[in-house]
Protein backbone atom coordinates (compact mmCIF):
# COMPACT_ATOMS: atom_id res chain seq x y z
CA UNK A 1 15.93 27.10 -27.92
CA UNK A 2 14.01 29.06 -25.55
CA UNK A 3 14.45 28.29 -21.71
CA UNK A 4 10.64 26.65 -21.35
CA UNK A 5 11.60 24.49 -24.74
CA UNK A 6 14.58 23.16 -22.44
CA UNK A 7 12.47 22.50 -19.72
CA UNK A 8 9.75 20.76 -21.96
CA UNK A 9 12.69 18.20 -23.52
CA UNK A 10 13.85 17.79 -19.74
CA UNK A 11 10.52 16.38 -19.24
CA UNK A 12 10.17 14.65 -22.36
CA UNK A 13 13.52 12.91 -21.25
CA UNK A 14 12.08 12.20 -18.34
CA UNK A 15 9.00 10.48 -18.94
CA UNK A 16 10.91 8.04 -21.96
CA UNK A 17 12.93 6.82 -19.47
CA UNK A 18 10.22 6.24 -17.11
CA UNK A 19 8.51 4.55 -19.88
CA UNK A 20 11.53 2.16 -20.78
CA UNK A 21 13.70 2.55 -17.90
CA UNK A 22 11.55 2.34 -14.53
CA UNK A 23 10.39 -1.46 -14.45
CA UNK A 24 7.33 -0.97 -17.13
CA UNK A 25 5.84 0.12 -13.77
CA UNK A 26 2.64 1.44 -15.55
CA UNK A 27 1.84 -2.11 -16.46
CA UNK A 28 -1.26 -3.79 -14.51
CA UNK A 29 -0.88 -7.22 -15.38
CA UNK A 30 1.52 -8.11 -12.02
CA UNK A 31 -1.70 -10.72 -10.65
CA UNK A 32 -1.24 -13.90 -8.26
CA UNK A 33 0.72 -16.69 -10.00
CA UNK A 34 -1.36 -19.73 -10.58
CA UNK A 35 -0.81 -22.56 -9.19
CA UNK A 36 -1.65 -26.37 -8.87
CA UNK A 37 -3.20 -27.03 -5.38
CA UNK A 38 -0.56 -28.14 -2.97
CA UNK A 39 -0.83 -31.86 -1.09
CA UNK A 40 -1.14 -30.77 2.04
CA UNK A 41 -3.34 -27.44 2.32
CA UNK A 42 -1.12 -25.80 5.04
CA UNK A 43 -2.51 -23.94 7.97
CA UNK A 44 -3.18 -20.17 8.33
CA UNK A 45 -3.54 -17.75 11.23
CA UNK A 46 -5.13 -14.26 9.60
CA UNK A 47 -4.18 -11.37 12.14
CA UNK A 48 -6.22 -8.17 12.06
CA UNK A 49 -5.20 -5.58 13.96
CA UNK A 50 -8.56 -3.10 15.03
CA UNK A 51 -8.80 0.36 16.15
CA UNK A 52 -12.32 2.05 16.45
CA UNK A 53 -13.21 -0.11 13.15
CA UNK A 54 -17.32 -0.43 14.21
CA UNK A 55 -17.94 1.07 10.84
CA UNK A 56 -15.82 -1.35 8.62
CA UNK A 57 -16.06 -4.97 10.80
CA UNK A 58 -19.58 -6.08 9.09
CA UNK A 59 -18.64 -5.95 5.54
CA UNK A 60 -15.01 -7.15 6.15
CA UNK A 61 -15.11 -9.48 8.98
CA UNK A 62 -17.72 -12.38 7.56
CA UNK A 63 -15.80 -12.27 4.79
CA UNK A 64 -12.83 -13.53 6.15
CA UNK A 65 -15.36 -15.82 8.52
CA UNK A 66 -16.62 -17.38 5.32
CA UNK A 67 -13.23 -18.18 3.80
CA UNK A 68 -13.83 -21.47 1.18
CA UNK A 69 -10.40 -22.61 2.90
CA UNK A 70 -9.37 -26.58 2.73
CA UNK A 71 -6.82 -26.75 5.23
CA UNK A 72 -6.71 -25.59 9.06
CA UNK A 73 -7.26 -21.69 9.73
CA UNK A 74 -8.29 -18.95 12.29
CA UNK A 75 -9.04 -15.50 13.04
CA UNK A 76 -7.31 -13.39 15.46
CA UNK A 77 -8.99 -10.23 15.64
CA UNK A 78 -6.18 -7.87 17.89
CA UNK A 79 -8.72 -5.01 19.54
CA UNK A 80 -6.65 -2.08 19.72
CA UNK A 81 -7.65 0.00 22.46
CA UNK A 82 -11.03 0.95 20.20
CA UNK A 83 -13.99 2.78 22.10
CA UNK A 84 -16.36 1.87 19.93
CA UNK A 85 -17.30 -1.67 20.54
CA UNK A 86 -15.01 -3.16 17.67
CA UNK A 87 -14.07 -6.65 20.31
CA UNK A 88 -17.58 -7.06 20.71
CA UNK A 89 -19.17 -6.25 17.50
CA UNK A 90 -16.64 -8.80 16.06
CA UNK A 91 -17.60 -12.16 19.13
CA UNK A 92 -21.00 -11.01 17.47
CA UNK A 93 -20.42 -11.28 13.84
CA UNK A 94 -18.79 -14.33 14.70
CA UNK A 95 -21.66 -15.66 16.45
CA UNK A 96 -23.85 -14.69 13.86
CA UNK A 97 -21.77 -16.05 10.91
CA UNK A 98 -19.60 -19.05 11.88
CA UNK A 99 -17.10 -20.10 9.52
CA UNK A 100 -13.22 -20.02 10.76
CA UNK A 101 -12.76 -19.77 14.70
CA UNK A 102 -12.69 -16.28 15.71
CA UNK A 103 -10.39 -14.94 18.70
CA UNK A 104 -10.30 -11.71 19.91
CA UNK A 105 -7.34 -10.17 21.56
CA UNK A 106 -6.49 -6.66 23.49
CA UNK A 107 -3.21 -5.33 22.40
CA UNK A 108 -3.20 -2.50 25.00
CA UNK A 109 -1.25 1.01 24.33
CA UNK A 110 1.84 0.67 22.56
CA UNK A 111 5.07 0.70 24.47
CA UNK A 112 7.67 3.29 23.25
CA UNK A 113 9.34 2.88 19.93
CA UNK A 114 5.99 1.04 18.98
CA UNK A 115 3.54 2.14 16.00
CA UNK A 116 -0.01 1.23 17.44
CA UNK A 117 -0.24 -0.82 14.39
CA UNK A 118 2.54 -3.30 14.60
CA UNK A 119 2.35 -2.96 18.51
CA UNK A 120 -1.56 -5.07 17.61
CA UNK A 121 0.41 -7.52 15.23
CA UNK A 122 2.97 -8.34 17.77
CA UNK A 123 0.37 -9.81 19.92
CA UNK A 124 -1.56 -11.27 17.25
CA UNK A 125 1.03 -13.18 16.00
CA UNK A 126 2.30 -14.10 19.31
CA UNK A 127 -1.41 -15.24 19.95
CA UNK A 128 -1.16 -17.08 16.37
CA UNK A 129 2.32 -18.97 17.00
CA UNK A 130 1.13 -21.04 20.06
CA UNK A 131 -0.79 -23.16 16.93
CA UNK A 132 2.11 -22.85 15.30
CA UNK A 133 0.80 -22.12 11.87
CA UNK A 134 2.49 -22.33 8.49
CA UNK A 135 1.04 -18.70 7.21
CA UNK A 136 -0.26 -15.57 8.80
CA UNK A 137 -1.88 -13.59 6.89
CA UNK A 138 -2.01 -9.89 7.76
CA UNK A 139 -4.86 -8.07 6.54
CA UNK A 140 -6.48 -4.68 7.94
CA UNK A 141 -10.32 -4.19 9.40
CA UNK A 142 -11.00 -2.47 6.14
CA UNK A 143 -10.20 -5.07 3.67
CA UNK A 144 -13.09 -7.63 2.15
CA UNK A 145 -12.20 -10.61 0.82
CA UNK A 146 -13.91 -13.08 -1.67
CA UNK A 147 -14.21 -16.42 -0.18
CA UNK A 148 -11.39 -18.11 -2.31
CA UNK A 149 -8.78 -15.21 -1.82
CA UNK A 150 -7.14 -16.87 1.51
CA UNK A 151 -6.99 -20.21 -0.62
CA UNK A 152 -5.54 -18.14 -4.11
CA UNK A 153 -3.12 -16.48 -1.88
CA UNK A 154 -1.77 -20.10 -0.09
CA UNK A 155 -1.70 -21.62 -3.89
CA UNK A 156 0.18 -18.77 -5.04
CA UNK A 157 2.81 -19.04 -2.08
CA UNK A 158 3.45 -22.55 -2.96
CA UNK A 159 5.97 -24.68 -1.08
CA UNK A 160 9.43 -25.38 -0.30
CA UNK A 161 12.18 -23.59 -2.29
CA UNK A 162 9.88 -23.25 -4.99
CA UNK A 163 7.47 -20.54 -3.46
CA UNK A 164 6.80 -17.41 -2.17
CA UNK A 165 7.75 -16.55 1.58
CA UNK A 166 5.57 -13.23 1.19
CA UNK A 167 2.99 -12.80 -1.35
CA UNK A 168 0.82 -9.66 -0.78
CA UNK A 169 -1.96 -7.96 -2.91
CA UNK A 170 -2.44 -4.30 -2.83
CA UNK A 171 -6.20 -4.22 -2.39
CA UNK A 172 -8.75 -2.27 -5.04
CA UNK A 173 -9.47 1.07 -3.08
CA UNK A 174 -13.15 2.31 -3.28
CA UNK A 175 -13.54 4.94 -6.30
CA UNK A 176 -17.09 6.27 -5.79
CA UNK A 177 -16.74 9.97 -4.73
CA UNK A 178 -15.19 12.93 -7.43
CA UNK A 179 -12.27 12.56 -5.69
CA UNK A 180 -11.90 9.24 -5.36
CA UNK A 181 -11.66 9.01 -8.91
CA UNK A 182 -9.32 11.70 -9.14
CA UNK A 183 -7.08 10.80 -6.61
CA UNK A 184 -7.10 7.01 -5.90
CA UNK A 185 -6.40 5.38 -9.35
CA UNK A 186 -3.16 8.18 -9.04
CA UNK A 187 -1.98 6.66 -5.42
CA UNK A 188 -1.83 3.26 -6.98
CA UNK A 189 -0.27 4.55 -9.90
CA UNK A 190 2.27 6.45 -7.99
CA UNK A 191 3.26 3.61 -5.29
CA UNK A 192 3.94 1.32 -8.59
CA UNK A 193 6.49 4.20 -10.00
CA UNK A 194 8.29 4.10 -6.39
CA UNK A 195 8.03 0.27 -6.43
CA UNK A 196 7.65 -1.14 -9.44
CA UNK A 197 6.16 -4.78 -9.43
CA UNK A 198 8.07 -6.19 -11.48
CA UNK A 199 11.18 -5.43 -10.26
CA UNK A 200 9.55 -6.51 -6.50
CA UNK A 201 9.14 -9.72 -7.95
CA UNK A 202 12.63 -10.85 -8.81
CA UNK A 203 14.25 -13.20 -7.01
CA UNK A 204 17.91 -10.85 -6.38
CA UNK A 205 15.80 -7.17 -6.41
CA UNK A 206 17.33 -4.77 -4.22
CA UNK A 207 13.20 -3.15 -4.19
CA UNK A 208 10.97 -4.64 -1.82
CA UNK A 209 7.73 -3.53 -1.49
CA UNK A 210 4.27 -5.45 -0.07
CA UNK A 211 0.92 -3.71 0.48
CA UNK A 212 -0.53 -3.63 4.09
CA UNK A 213 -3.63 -4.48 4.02
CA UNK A 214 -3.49 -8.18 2.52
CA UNK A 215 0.10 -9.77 3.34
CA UNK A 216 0.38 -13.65 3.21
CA UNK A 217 3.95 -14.31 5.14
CA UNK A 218 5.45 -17.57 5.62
CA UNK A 219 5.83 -17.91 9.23
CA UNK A 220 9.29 -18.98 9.40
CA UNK A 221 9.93 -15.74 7.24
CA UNK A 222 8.64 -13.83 9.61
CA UNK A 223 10.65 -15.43 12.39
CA UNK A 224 13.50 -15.15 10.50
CA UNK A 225 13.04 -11.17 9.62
CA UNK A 226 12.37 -10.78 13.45
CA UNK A 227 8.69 -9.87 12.10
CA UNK A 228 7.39 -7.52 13.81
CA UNK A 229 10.09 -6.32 16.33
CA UNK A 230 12.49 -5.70 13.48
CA UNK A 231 9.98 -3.26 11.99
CA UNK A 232 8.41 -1.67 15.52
CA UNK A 233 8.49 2.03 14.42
CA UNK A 234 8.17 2.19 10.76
CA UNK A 235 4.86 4.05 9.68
CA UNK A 236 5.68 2.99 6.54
CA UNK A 237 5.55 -0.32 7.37
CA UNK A 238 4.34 -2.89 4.60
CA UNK A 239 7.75 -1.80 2.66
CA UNK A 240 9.95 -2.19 5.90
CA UNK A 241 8.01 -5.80 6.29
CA UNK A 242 9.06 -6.55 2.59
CA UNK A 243 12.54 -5.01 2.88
CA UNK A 244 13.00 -7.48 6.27
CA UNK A 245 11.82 -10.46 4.84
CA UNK A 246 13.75 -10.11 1.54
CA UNK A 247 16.95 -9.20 3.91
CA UNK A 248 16.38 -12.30 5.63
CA UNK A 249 16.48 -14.17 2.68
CA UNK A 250 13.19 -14.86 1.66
CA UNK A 251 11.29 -14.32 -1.97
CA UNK A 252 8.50 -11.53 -2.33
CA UNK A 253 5.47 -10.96 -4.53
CA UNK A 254 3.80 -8.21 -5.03
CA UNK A 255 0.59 -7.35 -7.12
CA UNK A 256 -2.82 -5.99 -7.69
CA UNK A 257 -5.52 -7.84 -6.56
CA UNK A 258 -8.57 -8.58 -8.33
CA UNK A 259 -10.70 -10.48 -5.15
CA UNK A 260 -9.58 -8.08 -2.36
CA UNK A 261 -11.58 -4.69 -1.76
CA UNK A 262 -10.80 -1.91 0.69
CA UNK A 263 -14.35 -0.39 1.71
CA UNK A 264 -13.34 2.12 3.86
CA UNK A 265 -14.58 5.06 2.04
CA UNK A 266 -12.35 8.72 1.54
CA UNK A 267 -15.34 10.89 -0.01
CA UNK A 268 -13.90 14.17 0.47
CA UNK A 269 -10.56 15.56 -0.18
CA UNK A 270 -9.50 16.47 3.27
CA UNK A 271 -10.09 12.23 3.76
CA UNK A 272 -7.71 11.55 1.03
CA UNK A 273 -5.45 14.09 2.21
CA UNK A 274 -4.75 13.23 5.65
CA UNK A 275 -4.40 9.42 4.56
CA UNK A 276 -2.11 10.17 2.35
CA UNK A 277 -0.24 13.40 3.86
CA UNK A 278 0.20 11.10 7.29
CA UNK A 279 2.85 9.20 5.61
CA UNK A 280 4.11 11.27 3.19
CA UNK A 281 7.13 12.88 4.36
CA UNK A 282 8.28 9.28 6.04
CA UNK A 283 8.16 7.89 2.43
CA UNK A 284 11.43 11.19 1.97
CA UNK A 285 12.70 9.59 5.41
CA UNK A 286 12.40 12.70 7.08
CA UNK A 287 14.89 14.26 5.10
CA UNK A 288 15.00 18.09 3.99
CA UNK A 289 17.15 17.38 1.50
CA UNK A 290 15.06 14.75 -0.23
CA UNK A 291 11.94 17.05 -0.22
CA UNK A 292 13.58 20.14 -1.41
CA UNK A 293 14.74 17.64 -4.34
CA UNK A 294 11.10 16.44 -4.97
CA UNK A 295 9.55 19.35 -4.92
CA UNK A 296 11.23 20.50 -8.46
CA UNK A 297 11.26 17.07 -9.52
CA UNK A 298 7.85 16.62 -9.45
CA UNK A 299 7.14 19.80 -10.95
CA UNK A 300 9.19 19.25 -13.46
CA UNK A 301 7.89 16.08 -14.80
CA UNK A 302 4.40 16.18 -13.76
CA UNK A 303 3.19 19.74 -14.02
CA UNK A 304 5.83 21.42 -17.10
CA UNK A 305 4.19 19.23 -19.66
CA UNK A 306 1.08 20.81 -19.70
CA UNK A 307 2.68 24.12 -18.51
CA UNK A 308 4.95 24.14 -21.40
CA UNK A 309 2.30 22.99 -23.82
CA UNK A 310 0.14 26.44 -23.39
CA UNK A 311 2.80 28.52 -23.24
CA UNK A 312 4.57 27.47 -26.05
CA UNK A 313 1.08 27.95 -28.04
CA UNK A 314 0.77 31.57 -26.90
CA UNK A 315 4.29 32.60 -27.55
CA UNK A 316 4.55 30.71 -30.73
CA UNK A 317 7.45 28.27 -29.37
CA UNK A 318 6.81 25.31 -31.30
CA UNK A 319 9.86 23.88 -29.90
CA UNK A 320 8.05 24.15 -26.15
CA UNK A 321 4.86 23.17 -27.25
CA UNK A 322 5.90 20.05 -29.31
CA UNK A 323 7.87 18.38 -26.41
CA UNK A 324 5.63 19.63 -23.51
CA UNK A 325 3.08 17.88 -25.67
CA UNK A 326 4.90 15.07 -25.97
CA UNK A 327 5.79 14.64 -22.55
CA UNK A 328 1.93 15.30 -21.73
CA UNK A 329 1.06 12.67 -24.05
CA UNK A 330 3.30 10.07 -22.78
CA UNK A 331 2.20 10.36 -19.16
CA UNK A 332 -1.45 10.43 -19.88
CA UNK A 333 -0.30 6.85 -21.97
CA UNK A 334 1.24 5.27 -18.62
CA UNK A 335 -1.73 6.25 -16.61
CA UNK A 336 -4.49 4.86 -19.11
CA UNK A 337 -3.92 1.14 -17.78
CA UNK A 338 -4.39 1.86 -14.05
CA UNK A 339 -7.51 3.72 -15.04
CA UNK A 340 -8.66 0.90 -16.61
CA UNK A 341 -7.63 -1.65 -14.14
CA UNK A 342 -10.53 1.28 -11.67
CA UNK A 343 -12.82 0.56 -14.28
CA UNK A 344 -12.90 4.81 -14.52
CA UNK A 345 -13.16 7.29 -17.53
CA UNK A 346 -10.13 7.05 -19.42
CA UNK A 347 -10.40 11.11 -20.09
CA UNK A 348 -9.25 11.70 -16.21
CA UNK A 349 -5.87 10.46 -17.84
CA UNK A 350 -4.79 13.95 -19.16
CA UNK A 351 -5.78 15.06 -15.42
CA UNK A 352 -2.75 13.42 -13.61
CA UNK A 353 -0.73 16.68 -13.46
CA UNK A 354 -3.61 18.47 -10.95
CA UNK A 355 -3.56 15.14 -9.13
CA UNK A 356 0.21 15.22 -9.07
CA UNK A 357 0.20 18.85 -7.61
CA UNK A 358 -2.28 17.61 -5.15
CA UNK A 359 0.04 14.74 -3.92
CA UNK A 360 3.17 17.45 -4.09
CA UNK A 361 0.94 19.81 -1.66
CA UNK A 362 -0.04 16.44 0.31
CA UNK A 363 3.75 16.28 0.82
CA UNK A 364 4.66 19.23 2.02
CA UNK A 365 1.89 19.40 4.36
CA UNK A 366 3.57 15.94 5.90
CA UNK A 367 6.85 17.88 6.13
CA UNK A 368 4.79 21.00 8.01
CA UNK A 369 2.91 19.04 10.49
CA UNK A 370 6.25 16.10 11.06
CA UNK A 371 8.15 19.42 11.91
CA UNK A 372 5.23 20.80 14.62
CA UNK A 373 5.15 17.97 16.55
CA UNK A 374 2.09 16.16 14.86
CA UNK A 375 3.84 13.74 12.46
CA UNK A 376 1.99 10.44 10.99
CA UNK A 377 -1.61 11.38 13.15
CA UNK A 378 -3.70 8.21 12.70
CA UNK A 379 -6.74 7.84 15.09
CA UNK A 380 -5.80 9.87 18.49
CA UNK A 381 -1.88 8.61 17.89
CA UNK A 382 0.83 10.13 16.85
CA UNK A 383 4.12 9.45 15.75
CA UNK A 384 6.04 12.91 15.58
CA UNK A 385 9.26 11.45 14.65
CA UNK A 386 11.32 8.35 14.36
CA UNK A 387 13.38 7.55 17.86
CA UNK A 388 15.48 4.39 19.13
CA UNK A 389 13.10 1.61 20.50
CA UNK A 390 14.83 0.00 23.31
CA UNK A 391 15.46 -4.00 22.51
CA UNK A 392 13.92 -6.52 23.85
């Protein structure tokens, strides 16, 4: 055989064994576990850490305010260091909506070691444990819920020995923008390949994963797995907060959600980009070696298929054209259900190669700008590199 047909059966390999071998990760039916409603509806503090969030706080806020919650719960809103208004737009949307008690906290500039993030949690959850609450649930300022999620998630987590100690939902992301629906239907798609839910949700998995912006976490969990502090400089830090908690010795769940909504809008590519590219290279730990080993991987299994495919029709390989075909054929397959799950064209499935390249140049761009100084850039922080936080 030719040296393309070799490469198209390398990624023919590939994608069967990402089909049988990697978890089923291309599945979507991973969705909270139903329960029967517990006894005693425990209590919940929900924790939102805010940075310049003006734009977001009015469709997510009074969602949370309105929560159809039977037990004891709260709101502690953690301002973080915003300038535009975010603490006071959210005492107003409390005023104006009632519901759950709303407090709002200042978390101040993070010490060093300290992502601004998880610096906000640490004082929201300090603020939360003087109540002493069973839960906390950690959601971000961009994330709406329906006004039965906080009581779906609680059922789901159960009780005792039986439950869940962390049972997160990885939010739908807005698709309303060309690339939107090119790109965010992929992200989801390609954090289940690195994480596949099923495999999360074993009891003795050695992957952890949870997504950020809607975590439910049994409070003695999290004082267990030294939540935050044990996490303080990960930028990737809904995996470190799984890995920690199932370290500590607690059971995870991970799925998609079907009542919990990210609204922040991306509606150009240089949005998606820098979301994506600002934690990127921290996903490959910072490592040179990792990268220079994805970079061929990925072309390899995402962009030979169609590659091979055309040339192997102009040079009359059928060999090269029948497995790049193949291969083509089978990744457009695994992508179908999380295009469905979007509710978006299933003809952007034969499109997940550009996407892929896209995410591949996303990736080295991470590696470029971690190696200038600039690192994981989120709102006027950065975090240039990983370095010892002193204990506390």
């Amino acid at each position: 055989m030719s040296a393309v047909a070799w490469i198209a059966v390398g990624s023919l390999i590939a994608w069967v064994w990402l089909l049988l071998g990697q978890g089923f990760y291309w599945r979507t039916d991973q969705r909270l576990p139903r329960r029967g409603d517990p006894v005693r509806w425990p209590s919940v503090a929900v924790v939102v850490p805010a940075r310049d969030e003006a734009g977001m706080l009015p469709v997510s806020l009074p969602s949370l305010l309105v929560q159809d919650y039977p037990g004891e719960a709260r709101v502690i809103l953690v301002d973080d260091c915003s300038s535009d208004g975010t603490g006071r737009l959210a005492r107003d949307l409390a005023s104006r909506y009632g519901g759950l008690p709303l407090t709002v906290v200042t978390s101040g500039e993070p010490e060093r070691g300290w992502t601004g993030k998880l610096w906000a949690l640490r004082h929201g959850i300090a603020v939360a444990r003087r109540d002493k609450p069973d839960f906390l649930l950690l959601t971000d300022a961009d994330i709406a819920h329906e006004p039965d999620s906080l009581r779906d998630l609680v059922t789901a987590a159960g009780s005792g020995g039986e439950g869940f100690d962390l049972v997160s939902q990885m939010a739908r992301l807005r698709v309303e923008s060309f690339w939107e629906r090119l790109v965010v239907p992929a992200f989801v798609y390609f954090f289940g390949q690195l994480y596949p839910f099923r495999r999360v949700n074993r009891a003795r998995s050695r992957t952890s994963a949870a997504a950020g912006g809607c975590v439910l976490l049994r409070t003695e969990a999290a004082e267990r797995a030294r939540i935050p502090d044990s996490i303080r400089q990960a930028v990737i830090d809904d995996v470190s907060l799984a890995r920690e908690v199932r370290r500590a010795g607690g059971r995870i769940w991970l799925g998609l959600a079907e009542r919990v909504d990210s609204v922040r809008p991306y509606p150009r590519l240089a949005d998606l980009w820098r979301m994506v590219a600002r934690s990127a290279y921290a996903q490959l730990r910072h490592n040179p070696l990792l990268l220079a080993g994805t970079v061929p991987g990925l072309l390899l299994v995402y962009a030979a298929p169609p590659a091979t495919l055309v040339a192997g029709v102009l040079r009359g390989d059928g060999a090269a054209a029948w497995a790049g075909g193949a291969a083509w054929a089978v990744m457009t397959a695994t992508y179908l259900p999380m295009l469905a799950y979007y509710r978006q064209s299933l003809w952007l499935g034969p499109l997940l190669p550009v996407t892929a390249v896209l995410y591949l140049l996303m990736t080295v761009d991470s590696a470029v700008q971690h190696y200038r100084g600039r690192g994981a850039a989120w709102k006027g922080r950065t975090y240039a590199r990983p370095e010892a936080a002193p204990d506390r």
